[in-house]
C-alpha atoms as a PDB file:
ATOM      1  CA  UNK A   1       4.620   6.569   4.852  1.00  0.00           C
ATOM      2  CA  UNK A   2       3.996   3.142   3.508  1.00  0.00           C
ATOM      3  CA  UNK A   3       6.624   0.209   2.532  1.00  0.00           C
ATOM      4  CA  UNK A   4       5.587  -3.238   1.216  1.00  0.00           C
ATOM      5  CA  UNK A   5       4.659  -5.485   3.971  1.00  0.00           C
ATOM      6  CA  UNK A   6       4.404  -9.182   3.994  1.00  0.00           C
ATOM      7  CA  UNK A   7       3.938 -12.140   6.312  1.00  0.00           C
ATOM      8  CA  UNK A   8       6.627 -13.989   4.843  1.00  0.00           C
ATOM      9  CA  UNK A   9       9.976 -12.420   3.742  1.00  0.00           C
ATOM     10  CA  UNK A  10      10.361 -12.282  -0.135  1.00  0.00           C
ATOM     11  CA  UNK A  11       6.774 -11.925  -0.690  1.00  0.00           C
ATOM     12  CA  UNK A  12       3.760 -13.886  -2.503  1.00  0.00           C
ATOM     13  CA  UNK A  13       1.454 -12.382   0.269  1.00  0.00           C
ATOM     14  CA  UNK A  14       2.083  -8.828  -0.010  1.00  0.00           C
ATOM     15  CA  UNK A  15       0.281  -5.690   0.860  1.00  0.00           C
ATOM     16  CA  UNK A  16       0.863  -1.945   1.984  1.00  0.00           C
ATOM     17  CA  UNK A  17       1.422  -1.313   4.868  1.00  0.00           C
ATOM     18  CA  UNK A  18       1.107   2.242   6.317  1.00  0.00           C
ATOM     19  CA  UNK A  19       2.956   4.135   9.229  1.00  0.00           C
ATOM     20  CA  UNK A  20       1.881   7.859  10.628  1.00  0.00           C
ATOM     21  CA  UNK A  21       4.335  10.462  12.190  1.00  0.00           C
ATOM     22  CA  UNK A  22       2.546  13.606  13.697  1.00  0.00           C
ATOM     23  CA  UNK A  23       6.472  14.627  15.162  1.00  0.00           C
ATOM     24  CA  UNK A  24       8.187  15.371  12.202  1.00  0.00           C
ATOM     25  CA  UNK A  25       9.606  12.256  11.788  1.00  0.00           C
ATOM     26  CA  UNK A  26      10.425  11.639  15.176  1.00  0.00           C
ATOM     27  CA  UNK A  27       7.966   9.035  16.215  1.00  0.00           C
ATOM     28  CA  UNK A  28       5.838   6.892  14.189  1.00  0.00           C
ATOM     29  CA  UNK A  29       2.681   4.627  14.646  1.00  0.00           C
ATOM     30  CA  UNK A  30       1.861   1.768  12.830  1.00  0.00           C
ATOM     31  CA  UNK A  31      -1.240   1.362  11.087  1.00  0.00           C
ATOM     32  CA  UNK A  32      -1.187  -1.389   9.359  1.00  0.00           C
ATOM     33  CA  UNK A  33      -2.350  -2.427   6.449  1.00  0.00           C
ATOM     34  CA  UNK A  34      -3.594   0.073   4.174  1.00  0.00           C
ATOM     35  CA  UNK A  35      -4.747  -2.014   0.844  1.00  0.00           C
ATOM     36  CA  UNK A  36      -4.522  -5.817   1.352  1.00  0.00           C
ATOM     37  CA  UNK A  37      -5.868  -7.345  -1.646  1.00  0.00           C
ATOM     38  CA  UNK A  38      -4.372 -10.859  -0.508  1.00  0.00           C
ATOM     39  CA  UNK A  39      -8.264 -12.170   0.152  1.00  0.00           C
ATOM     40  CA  UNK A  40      -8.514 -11.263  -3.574  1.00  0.00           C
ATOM     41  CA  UNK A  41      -5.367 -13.500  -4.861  1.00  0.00           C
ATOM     42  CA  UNK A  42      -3.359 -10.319  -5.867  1.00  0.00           C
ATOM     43  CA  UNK A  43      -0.510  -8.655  -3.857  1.00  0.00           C
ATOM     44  CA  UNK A  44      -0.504  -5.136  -3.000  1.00  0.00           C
ATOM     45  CA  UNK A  45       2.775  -3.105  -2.857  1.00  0.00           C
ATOM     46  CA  UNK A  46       4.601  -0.092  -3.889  1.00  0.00           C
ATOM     47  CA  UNK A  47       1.972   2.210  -2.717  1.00  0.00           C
ATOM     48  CA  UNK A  48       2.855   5.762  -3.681  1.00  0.00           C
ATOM     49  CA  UNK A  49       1.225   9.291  -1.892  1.00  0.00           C
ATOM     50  CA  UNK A  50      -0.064  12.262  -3.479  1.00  0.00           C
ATOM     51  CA  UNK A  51      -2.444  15.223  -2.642  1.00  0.00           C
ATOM     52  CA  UNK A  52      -5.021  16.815  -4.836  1.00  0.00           C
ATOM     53  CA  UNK A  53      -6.067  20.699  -4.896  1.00  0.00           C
ATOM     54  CA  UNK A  54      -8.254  20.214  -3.144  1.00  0.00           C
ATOM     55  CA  UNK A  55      -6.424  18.178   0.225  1.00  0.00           C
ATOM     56  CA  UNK A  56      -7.578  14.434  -0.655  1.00  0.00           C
ATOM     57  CA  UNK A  57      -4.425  11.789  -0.632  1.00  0.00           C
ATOM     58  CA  UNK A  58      -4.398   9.814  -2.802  1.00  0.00           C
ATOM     59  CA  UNK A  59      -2.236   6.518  -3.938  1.00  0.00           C
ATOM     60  CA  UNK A  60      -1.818   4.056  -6.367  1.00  0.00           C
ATOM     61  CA  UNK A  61      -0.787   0.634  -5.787  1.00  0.00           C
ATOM     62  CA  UNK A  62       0.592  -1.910  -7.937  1.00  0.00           C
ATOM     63  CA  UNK A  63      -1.717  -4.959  -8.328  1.00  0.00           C
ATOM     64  CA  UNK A  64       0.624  -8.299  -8.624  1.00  0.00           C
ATOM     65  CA  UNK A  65       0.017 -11.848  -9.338  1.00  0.00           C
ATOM     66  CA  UNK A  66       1.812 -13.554  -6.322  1.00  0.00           C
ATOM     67  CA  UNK A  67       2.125 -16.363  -8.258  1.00  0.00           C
ATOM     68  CA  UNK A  68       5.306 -14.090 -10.281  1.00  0.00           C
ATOM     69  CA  UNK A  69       7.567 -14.317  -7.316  1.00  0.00           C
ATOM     70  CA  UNK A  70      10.852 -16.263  -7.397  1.00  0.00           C
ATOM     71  CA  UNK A  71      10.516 -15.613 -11.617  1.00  0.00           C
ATOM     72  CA  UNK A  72       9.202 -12.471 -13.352  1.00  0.00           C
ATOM     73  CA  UNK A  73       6.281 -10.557 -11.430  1.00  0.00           C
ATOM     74  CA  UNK A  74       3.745 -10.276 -13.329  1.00  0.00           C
ATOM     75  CA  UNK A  75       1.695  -6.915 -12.449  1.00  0.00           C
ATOM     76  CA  UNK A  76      -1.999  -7.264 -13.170  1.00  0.00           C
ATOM     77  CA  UNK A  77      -3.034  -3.446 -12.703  1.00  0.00           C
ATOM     78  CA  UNK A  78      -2.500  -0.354 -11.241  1.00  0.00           C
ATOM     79  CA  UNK A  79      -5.185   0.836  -8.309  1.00  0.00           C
ATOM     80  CA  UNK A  80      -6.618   4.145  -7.335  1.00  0.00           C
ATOM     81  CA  UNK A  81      -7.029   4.633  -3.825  1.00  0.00           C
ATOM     82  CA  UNK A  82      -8.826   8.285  -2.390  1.00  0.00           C
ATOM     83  CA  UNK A  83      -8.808   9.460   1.260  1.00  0.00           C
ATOM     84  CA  UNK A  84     -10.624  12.533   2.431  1.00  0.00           C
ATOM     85  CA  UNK A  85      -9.343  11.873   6.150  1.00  0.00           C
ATOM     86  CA  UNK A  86      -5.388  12.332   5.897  1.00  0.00           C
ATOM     87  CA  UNK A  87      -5.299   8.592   5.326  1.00  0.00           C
ATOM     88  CA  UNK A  88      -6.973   6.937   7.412  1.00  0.00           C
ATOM     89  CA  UNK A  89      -8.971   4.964   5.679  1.00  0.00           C
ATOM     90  CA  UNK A  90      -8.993   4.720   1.829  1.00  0.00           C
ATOM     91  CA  UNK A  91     -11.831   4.209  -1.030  1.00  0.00           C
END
């Protein structure tokens, strides 16, 4: 699972952050962040799960100009991210 996290509430320093449960729901551990592309001057968020044929993950993440926030949000781009490890890291 992943939600939008942020250092500050109400963004401008966004990324995604990611969470595992291996209980069903039960319990979950916190991973942290999953893309953080805050050293590159974007925000990271919305980061949405999928699986291929063949068992990769993958997600796409909404690239955003942190400069949008308390106005319109201006999204720069849509990113790709792959995992071949259930998530645990992502290229």
């Amino acid at each position: 699972m992943s939600h939008q996290g942020s250092l500050r509430h109400g963004g401008g320093d966004c990324f995604v952050h990611q969470w595992r449960s291996k209980d069903e729901g039960l319990t979950w551990q916190d991973e942290g962040a999953a893309v953080d592309l805050r050293q590159d001057g974007s925000d990271a968020r919305a980061g949405e799960y999928g699986i291929t044929p063949d068992g990769r993950l993958v997600m796409i993440v909404q690239m955003v100009d942190p400069k949008g926030y308390g106005g319109s949000t201006d999204i720069l781009n849509n990113a790709w991210y792959v995992s071949s490890n259930s998530g645990k890291s992502w290229e």
